[in-house]
PDB file of N, CA and C in Angstrom:
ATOM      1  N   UNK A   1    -135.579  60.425 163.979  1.00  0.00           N
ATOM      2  CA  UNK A   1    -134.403  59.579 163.847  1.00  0.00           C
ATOM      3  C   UNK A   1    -134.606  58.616 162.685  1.00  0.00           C
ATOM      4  N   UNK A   2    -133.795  58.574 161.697  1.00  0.00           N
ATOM      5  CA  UNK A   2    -133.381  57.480 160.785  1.00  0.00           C
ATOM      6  C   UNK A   2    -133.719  56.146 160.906  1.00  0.00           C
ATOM      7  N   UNK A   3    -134.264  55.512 160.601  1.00  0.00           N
ATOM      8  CA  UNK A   3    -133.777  53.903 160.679  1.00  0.00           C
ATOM      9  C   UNK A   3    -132.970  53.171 159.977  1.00  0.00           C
ATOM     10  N   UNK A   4    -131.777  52.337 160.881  1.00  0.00           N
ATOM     11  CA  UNK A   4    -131.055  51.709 160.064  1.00  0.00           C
ATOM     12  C   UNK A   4    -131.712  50.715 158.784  1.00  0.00           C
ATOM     13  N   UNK A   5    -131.083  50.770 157.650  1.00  0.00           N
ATOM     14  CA  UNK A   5    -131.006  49.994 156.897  1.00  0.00           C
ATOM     15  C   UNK A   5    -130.478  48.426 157.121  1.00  0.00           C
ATOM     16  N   UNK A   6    -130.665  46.835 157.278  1.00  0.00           N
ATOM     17  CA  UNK A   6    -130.156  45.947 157.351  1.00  0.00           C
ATOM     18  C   UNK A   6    -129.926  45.189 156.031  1.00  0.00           C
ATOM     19  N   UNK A   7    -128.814  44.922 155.803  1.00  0.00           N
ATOM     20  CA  UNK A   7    -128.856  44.271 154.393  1.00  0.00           C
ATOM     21  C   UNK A   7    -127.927  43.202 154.851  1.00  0.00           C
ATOM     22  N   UNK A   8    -128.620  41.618 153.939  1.00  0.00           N
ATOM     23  CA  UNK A   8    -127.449  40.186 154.431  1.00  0.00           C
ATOM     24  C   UNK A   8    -126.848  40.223 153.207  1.00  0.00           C
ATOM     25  N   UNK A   9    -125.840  40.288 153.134  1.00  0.00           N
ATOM     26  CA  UNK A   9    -124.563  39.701 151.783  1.00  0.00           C
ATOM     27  C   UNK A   9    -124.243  38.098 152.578  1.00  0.00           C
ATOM     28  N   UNK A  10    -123.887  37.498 151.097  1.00  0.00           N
ATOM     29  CA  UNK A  10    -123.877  36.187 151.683  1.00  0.00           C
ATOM     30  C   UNK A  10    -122.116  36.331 151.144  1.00  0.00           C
ATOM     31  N   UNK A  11    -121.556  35.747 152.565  1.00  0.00           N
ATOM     32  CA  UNK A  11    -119.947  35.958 152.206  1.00  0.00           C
ATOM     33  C   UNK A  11    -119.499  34.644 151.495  1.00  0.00           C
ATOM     34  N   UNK A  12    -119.104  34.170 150.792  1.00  0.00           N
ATOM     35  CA  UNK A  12    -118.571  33.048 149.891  1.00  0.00           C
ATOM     36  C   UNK A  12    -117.059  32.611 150.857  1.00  0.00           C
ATOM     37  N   UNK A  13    -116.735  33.231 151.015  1.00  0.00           N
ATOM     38  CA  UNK A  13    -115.582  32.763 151.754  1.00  0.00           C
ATOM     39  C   UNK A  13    -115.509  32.448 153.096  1.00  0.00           C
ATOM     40  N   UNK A  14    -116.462  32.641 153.910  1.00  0.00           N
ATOM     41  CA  UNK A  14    -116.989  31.771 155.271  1.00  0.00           C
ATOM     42  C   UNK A  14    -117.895  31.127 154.923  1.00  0.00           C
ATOM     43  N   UNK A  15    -118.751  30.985 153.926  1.00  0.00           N
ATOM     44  CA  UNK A  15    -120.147  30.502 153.945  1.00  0.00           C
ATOM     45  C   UNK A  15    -121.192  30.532 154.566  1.00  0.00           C
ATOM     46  N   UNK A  16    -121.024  31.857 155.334  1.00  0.00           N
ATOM     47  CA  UNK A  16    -122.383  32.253 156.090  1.00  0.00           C
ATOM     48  C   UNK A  16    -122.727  33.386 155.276  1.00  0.00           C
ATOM     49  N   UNK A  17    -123.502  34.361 156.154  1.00  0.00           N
ATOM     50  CA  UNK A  17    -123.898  35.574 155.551  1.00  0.00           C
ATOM     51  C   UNK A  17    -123.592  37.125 156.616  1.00  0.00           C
ATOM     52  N   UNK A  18    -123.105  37.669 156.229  1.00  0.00           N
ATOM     53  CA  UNK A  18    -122.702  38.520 156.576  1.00  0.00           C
ATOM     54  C   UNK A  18    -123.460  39.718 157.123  1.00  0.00           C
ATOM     55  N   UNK A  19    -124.035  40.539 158.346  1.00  0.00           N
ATOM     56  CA  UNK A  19    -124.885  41.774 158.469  1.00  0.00           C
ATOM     57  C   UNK A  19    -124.470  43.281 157.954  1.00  0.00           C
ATOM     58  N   UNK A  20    -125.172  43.720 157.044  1.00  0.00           N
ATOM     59  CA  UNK A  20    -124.345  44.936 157.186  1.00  0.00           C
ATOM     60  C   UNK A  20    -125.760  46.227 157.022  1.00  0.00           C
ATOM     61  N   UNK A  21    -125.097  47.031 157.812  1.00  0.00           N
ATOM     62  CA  UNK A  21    -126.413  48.091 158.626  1.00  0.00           C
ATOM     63  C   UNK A  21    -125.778  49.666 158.101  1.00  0.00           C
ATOM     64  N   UNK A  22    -126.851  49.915 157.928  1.00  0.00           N
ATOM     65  CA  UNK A  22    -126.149  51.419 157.242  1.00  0.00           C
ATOM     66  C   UNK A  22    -125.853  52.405 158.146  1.00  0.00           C
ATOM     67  N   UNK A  23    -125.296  53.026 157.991  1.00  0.00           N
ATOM     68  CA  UNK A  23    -124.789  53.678 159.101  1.00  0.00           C
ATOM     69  C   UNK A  23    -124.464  55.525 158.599  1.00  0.00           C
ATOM     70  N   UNK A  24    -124.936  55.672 157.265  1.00  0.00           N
ATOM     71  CA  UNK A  24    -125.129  56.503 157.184  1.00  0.00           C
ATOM     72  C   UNK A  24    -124.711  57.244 155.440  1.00  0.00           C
ATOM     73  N   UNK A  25    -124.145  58.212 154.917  1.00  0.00           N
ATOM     74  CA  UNK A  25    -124.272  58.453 153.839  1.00  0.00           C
ATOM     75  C   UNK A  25    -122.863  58.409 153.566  1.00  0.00           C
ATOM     76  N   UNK A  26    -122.866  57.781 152.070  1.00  0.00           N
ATOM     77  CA  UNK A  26    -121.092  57.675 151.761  1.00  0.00           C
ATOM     78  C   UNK A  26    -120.222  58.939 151.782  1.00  0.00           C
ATOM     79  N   UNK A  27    -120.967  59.625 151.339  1.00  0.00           N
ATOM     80  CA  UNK A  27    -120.741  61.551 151.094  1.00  0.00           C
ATOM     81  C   UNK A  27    -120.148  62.137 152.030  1.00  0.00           C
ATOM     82  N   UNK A  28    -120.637  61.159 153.323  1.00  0.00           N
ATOM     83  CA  UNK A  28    -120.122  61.510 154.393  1.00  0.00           C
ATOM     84  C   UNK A  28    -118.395  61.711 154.810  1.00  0.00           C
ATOM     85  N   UNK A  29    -118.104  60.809 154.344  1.00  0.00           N
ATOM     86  CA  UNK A  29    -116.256  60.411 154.565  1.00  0.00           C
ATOM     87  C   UNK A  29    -115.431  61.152 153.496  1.00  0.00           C
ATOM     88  N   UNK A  30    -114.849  62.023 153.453  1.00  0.00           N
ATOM     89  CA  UNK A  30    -113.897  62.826 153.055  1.00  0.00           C
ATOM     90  C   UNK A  30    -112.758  62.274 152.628  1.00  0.00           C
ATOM     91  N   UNK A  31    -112.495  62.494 151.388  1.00  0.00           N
ATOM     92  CA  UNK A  31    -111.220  61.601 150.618  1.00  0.00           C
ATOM     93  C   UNK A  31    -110.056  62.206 151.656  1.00  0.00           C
ATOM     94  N   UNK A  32    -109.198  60.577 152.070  1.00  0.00           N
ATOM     95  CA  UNK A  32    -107.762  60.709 153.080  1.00  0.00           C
ATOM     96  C   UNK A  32    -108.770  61.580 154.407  1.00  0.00           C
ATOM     97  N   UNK A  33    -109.946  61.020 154.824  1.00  0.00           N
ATOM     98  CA  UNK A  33    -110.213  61.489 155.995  1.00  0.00           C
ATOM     99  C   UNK A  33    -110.822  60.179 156.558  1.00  0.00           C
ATOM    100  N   UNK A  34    -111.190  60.046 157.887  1.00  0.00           N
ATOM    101  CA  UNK A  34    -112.348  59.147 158.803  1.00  0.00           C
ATOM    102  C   UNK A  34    -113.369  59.406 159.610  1.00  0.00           C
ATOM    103  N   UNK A  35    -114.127  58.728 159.720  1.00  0.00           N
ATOM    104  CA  UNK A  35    -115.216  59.621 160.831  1.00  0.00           C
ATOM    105  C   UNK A  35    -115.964  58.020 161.650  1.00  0.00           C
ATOM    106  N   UNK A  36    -116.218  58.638 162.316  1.00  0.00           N
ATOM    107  CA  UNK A  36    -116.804  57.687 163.453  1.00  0.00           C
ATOM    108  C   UNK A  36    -118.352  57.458 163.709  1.00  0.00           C
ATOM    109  N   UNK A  37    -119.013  56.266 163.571  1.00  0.00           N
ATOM    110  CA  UNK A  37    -120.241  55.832 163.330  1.00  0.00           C
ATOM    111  C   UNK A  37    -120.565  54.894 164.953  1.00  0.00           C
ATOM    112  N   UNK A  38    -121.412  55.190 165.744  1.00  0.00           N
ATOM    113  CA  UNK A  38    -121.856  54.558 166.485  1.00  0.00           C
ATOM    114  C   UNK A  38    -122.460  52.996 166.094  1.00  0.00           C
ATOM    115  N   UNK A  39    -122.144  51.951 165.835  1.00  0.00           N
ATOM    116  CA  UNK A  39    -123.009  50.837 164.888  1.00  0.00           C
ATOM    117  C   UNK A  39    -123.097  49.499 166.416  1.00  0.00           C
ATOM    118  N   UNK A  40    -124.141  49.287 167.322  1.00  0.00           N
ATOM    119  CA  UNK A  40    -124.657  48.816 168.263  1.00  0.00           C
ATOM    120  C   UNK A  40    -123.651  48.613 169.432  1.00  0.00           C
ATOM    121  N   UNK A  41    -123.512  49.554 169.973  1.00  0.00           N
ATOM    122  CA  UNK A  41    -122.818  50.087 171.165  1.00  0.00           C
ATOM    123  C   UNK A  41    -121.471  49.913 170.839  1.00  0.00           C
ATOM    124  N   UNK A  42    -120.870  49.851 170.005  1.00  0.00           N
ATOM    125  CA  UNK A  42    -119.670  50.265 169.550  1.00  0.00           C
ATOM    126  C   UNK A  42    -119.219  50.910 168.198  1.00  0.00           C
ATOM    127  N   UNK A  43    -117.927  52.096 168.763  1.00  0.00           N
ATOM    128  CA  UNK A  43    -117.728  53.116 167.391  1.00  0.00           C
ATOM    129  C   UNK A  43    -117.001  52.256 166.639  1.00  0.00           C
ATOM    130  N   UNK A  44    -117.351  52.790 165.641  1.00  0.00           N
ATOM    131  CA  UNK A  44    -116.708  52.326 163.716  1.00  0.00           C
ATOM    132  C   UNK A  44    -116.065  53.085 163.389  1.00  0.00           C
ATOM    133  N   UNK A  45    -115.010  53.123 163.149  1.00  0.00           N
ATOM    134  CA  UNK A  45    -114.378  54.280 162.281  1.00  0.00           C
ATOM    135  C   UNK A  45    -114.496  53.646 160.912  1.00  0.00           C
ATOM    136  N   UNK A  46    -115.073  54.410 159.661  1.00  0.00           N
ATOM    137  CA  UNK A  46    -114.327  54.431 158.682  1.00  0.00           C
ATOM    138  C   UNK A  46    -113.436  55.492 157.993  1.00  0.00           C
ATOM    139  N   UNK A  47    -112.678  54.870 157.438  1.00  0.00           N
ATOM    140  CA  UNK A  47    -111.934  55.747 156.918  1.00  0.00           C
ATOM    141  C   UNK A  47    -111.615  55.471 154.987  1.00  0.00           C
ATOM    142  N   UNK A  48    -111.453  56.497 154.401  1.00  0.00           N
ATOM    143  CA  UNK A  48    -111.354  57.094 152.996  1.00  0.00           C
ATOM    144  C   UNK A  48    -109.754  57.174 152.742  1.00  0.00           C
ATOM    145  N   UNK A  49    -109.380  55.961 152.332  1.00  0.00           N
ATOM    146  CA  UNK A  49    -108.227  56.109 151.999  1.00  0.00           C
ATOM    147  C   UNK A  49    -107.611  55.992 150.074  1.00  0.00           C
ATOM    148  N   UNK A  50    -107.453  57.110 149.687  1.00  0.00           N
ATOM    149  CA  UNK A  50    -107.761  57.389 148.082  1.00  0.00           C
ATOM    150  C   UNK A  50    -108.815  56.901 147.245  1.00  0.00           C
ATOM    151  N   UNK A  51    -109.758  57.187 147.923  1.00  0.00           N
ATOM    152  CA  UNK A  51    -111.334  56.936 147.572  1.00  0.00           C
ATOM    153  C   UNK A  51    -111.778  55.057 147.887  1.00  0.00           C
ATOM    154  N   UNK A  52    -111.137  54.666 148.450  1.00  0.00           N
ATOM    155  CA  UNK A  52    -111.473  53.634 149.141  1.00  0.00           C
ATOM    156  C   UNK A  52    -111.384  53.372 150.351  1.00  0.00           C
ATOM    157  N   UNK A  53    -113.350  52.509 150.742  1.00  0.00           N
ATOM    158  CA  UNK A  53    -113.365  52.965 152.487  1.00  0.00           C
ATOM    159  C   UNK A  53    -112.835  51.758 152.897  1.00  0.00           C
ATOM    160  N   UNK A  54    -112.460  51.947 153.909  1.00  0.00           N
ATOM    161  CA  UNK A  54    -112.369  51.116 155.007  1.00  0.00           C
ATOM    162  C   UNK A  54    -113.025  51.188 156.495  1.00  0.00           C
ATOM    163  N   UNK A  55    -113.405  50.012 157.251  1.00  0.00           N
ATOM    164  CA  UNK A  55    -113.868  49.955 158.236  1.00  0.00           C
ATOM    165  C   UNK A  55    -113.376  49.525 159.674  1.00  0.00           C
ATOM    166  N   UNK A  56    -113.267  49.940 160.547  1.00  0.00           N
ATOM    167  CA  UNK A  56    -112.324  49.556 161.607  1.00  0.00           C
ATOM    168  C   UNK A  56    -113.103  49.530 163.074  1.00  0.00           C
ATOM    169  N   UNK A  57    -112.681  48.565 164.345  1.00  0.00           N
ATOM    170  CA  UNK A  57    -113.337  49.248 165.683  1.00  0.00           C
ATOM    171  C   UNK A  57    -111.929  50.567 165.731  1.00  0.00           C
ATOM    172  N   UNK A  58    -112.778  51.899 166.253  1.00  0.00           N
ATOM    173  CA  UNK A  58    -112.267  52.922 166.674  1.00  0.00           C
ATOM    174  C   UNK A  58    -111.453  53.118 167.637  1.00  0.00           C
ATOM    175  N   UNK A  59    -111.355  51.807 168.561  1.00  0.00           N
ATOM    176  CA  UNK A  59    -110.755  51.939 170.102  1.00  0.00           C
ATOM    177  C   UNK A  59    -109.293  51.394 169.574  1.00  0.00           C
ATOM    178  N   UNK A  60    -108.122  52.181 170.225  1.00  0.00           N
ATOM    179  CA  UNK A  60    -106.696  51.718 170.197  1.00  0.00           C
ATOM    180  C   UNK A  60    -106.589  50.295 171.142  1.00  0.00           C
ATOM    181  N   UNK A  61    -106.361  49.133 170.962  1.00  0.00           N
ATOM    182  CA  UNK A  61    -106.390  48.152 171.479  1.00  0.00           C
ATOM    183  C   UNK A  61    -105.193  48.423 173.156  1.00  0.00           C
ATOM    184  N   UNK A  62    -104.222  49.197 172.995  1.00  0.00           N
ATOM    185  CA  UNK A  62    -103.501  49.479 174.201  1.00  0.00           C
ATOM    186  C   UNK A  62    -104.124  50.180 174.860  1.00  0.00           C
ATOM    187  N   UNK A  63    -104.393  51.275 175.047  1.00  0.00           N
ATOM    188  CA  UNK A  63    -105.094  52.160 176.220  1.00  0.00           C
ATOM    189  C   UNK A  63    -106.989  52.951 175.458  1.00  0.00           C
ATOM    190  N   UNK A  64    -106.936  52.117 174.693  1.00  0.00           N
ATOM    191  CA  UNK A  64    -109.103  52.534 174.399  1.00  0.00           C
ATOM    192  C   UNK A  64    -108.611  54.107 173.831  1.00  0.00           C
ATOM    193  N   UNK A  65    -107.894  54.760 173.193  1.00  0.00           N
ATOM    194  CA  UNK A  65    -107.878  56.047 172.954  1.00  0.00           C
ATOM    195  C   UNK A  65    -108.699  55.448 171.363  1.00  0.00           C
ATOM    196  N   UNK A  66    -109.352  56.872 170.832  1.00  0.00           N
ATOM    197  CA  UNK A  66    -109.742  57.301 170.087  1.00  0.00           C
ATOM    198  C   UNK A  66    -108.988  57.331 168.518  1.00  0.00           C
ATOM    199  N   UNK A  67    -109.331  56.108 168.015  1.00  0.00           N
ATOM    200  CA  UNK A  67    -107.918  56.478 166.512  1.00  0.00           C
ATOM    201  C   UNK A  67    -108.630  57.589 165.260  1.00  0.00           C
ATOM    202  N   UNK A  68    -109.766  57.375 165.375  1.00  0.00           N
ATOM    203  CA  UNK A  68    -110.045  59.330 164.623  1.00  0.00           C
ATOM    204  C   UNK A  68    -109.477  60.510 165.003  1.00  0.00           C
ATOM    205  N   UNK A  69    -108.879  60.708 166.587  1.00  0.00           N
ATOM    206  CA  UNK A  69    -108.676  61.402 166.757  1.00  0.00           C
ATOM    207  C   UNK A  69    -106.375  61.321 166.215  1.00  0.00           C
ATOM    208  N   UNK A  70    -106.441  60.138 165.262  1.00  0.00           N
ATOM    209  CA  UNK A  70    -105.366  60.370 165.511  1.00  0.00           C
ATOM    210  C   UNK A  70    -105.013  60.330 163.908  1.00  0.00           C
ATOM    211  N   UNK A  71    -103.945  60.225 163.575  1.00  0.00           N
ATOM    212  CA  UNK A  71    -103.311  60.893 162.028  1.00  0.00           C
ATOM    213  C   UNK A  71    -103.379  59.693 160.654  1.00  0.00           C
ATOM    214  N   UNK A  72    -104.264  59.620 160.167  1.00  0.00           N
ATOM    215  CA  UNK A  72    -104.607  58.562 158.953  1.00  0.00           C
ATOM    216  C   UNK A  72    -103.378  59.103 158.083  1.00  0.00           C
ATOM    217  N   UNK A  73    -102.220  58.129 157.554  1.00  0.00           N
ATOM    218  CA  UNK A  73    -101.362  57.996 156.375  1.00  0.00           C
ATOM    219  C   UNK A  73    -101.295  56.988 155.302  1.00  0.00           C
ATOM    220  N   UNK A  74    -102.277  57.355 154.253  1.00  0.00           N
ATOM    221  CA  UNK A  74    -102.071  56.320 153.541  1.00  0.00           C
ATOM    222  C   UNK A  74    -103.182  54.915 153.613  1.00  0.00           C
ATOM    223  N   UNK A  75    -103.181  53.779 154.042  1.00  0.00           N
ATOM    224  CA  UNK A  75    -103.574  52.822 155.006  1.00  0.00           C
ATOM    225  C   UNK A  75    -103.282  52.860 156.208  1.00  0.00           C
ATOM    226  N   UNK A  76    -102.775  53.216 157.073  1.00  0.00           N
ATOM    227  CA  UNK A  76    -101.830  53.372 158.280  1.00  0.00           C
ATOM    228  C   UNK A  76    -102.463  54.520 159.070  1.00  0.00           C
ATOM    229  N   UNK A  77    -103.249  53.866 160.276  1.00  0.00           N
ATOM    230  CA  UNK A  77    -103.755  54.876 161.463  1.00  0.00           C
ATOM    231  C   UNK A  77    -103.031  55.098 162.046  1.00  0.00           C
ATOM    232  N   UNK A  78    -102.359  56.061 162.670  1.00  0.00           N
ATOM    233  CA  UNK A  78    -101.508  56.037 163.983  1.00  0.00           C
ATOM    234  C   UNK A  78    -102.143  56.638 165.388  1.00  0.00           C
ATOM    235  N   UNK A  79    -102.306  55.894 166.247  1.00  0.00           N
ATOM    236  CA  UNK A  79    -103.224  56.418 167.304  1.00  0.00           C
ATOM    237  C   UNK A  79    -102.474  57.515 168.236  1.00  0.00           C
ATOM    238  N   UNK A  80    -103.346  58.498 168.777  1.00  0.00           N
ATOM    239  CA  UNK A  80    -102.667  59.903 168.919  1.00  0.00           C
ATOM    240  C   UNK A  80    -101.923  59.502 170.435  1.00  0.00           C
ATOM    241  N   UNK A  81    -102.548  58.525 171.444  1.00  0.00           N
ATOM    242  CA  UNK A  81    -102.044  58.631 172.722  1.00  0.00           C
ATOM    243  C   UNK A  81    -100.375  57.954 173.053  1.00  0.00           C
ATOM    244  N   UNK A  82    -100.514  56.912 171.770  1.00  0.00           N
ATOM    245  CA  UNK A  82     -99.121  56.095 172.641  1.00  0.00           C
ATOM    246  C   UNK A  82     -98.556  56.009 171.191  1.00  0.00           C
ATOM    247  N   UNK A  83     -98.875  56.219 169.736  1.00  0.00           N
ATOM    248  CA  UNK A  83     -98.306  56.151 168.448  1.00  0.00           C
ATOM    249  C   UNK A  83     -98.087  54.535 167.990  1.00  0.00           C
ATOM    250  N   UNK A  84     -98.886  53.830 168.435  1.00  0.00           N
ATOM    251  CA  UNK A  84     -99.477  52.732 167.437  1.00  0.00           C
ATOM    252  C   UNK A  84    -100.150  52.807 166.631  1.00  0.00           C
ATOM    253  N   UNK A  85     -99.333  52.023 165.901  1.00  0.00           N
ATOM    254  CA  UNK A  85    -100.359  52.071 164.239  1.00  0.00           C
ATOM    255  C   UNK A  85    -100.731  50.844 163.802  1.00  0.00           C
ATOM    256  N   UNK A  86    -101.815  50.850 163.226  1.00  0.00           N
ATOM    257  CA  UNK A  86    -102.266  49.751 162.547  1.00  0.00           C
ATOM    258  C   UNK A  86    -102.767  49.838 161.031  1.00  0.00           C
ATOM    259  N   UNK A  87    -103.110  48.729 160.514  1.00  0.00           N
ATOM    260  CA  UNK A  87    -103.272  48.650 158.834  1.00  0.00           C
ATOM    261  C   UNK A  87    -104.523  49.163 158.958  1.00  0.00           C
ATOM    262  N   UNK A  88    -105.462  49.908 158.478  1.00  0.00           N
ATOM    263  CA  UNK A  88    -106.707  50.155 158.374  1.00  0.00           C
ATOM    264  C   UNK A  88    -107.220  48.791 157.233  1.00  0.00           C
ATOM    265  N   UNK A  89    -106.586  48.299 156.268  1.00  0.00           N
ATOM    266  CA  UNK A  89    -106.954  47.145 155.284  1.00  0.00           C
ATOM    267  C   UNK A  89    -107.823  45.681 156.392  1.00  0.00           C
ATOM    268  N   UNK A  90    -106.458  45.591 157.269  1.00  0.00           N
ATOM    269  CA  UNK A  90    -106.658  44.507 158.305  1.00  0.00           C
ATOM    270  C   UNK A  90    -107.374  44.694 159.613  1.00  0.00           C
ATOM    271  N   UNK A  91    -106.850  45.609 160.262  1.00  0.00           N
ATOM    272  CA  UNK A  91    -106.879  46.126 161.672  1.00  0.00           C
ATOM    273  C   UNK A  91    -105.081  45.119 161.719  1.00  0.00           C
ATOM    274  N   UNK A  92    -104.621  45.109 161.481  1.00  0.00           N
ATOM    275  CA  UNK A  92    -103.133  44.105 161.886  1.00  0.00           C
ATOM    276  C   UNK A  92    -102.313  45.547 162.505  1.00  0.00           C
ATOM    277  N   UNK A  93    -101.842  45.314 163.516  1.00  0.00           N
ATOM    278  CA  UNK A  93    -100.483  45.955 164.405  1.00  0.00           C
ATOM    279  C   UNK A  93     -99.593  46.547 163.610  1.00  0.00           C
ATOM    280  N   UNK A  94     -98.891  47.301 163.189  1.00  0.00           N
ATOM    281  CA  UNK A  94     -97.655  47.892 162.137  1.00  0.00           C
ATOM    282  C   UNK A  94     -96.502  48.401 163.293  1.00  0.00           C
ATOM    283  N   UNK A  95     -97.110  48.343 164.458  1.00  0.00           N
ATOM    284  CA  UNK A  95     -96.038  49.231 165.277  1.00  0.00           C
ATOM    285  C   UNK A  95     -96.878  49.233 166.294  1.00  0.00           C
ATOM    286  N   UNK A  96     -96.283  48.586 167.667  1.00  0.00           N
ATOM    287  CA  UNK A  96     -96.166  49.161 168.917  1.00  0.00           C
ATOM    288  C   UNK A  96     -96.594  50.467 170.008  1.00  0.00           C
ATOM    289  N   UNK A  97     -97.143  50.468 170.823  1.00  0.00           N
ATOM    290  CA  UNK A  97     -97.090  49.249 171.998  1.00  0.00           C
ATOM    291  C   UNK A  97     -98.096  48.659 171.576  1.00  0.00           C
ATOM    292  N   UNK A  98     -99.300  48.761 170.798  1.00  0.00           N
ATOM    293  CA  UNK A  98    -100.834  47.878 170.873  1.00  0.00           C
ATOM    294  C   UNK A  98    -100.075  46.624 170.752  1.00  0.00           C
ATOM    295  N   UNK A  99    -100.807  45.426 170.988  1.00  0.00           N
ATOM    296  CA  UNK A  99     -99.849  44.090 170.726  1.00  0.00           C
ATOM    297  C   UNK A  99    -100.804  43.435 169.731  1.00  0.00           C
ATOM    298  N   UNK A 100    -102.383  43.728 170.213  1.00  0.00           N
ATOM    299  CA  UNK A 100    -103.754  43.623 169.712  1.00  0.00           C
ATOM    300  C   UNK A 100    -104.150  43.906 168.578  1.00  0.00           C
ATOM    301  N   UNK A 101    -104.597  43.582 167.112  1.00  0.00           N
ATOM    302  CA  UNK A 101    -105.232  44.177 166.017  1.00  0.00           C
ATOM    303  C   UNK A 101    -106.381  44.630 166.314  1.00  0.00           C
ATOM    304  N   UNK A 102    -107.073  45.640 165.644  1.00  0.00           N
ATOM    305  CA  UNK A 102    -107.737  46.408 166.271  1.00  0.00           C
ATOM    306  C   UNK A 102    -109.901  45.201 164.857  1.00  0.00           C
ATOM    307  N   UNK A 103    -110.424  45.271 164.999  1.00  0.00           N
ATOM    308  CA  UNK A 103    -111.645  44.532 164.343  1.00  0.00           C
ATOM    309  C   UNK A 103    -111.760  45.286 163.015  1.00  0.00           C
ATOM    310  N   UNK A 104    -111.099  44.593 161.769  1.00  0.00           N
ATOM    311  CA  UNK A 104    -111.982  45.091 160.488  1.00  0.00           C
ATOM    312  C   UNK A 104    -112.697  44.700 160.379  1.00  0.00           C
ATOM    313  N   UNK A 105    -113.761  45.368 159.727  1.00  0.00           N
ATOM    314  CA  UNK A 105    -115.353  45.320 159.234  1.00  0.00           C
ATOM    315  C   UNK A 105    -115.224  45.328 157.673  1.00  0.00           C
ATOM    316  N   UNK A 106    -116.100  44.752 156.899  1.00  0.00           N
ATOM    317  CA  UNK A 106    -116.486  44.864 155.658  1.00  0.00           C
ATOM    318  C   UNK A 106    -117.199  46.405 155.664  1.00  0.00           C
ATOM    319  N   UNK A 107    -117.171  46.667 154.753  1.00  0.00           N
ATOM    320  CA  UNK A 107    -118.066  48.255 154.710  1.00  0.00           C
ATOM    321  C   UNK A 107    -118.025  48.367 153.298  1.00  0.00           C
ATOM    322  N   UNK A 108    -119.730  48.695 152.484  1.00  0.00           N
ATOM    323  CA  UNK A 108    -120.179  48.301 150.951  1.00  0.00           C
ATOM    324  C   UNK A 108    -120.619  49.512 150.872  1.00  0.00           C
ATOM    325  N   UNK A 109    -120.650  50.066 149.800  1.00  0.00           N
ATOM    326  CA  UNK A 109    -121.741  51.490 149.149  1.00  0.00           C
ATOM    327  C   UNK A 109    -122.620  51.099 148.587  1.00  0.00           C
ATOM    328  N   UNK A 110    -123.856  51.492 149.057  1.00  0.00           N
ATOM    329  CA  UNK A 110    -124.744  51.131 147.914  1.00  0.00           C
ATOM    330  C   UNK A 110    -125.892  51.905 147.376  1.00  0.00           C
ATOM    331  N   UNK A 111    -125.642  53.112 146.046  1.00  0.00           N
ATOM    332  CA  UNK A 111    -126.696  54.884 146.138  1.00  0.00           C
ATOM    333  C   UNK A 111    -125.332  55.012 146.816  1.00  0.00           C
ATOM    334  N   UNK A 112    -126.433  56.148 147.737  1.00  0.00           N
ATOM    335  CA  UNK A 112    -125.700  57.136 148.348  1.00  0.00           C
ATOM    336  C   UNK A 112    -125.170  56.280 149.817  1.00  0.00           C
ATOM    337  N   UNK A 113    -125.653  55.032 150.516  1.00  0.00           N
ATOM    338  CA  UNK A 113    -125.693  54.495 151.664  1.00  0.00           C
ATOM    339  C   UNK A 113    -124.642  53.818 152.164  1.00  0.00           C
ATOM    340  N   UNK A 114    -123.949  54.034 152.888  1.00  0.00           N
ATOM    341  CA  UNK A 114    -123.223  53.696 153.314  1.00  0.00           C
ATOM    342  C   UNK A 114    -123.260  52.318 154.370  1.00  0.00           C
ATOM    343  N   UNK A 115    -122.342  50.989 154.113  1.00  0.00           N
ATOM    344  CA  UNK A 115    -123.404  49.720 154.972  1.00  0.00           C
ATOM    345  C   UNK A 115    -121.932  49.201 155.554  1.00  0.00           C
ATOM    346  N   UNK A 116    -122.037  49.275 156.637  1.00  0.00           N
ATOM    347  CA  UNK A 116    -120.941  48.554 157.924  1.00  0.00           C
ATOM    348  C   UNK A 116    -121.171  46.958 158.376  1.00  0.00           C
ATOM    349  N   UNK A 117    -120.423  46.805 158.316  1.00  0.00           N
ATOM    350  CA  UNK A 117    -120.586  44.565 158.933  1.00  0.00           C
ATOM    351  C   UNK A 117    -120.812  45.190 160.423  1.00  0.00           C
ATOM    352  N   UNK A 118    -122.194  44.590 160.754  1.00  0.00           N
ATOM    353  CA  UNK A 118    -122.379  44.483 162.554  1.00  0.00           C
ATOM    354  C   UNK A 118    -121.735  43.438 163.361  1.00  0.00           C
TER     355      UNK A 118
END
């Protein structure tokens, strides 16, 4: 098994410092695709939206369904069980029923490594 990578970025705009843990290879994420990263007991989705990633929690804030498993447009996840969507930029709501934004993460490349905010 791998060991994660830990790297601190210091965020300028909170003034703390930020964790970010690799989670695996950039190569990995498929342009206009997402994939799902286990990062300390909760999934990550990122997603490749015209060659820029984004990072998200994976769980639909209304009923915990799976948003990899559901249709990436653009910025715009739409989750497969109840058809809420959210911004992948933000995690912000775009549409109903979720009422909840779903957790963006920072997520950096760095080589080939791919590094998620814990």
């Amino acid at each position: 098994m791998r060991r994660s990578a830990v790297t601190k970025v210091r965020e300028h705009k909170l003034g703390g410092e930020v964790m970010l843990v690799r989670v695996g290879d950039a190569k990995d994420i498929v342009n206009n695709g997402m994939r799902v990263f286990e990062l300390a007991g909760t999934k990550v989705n990122v997603a490749n939206a015209s060659s820029d990633l984004y990072a998200f929690d994976d769980t639909c804030t209304h009923r915990g369904c799976s948003l990899a498993k559901g249709k990436l447009d653009g910025t715009t996840v739409t989750c497969p069980c109840h058809g809420s969507q959210f911004d992948i930029t933000s995690g912000a709501v775009l549409r109903g029923p979720a009422q909840q934004p779903v957790r963006s993460r920072r997520v950096q490349v760095e080589g080939e490594n791919l590094l998620v905010e814990s």
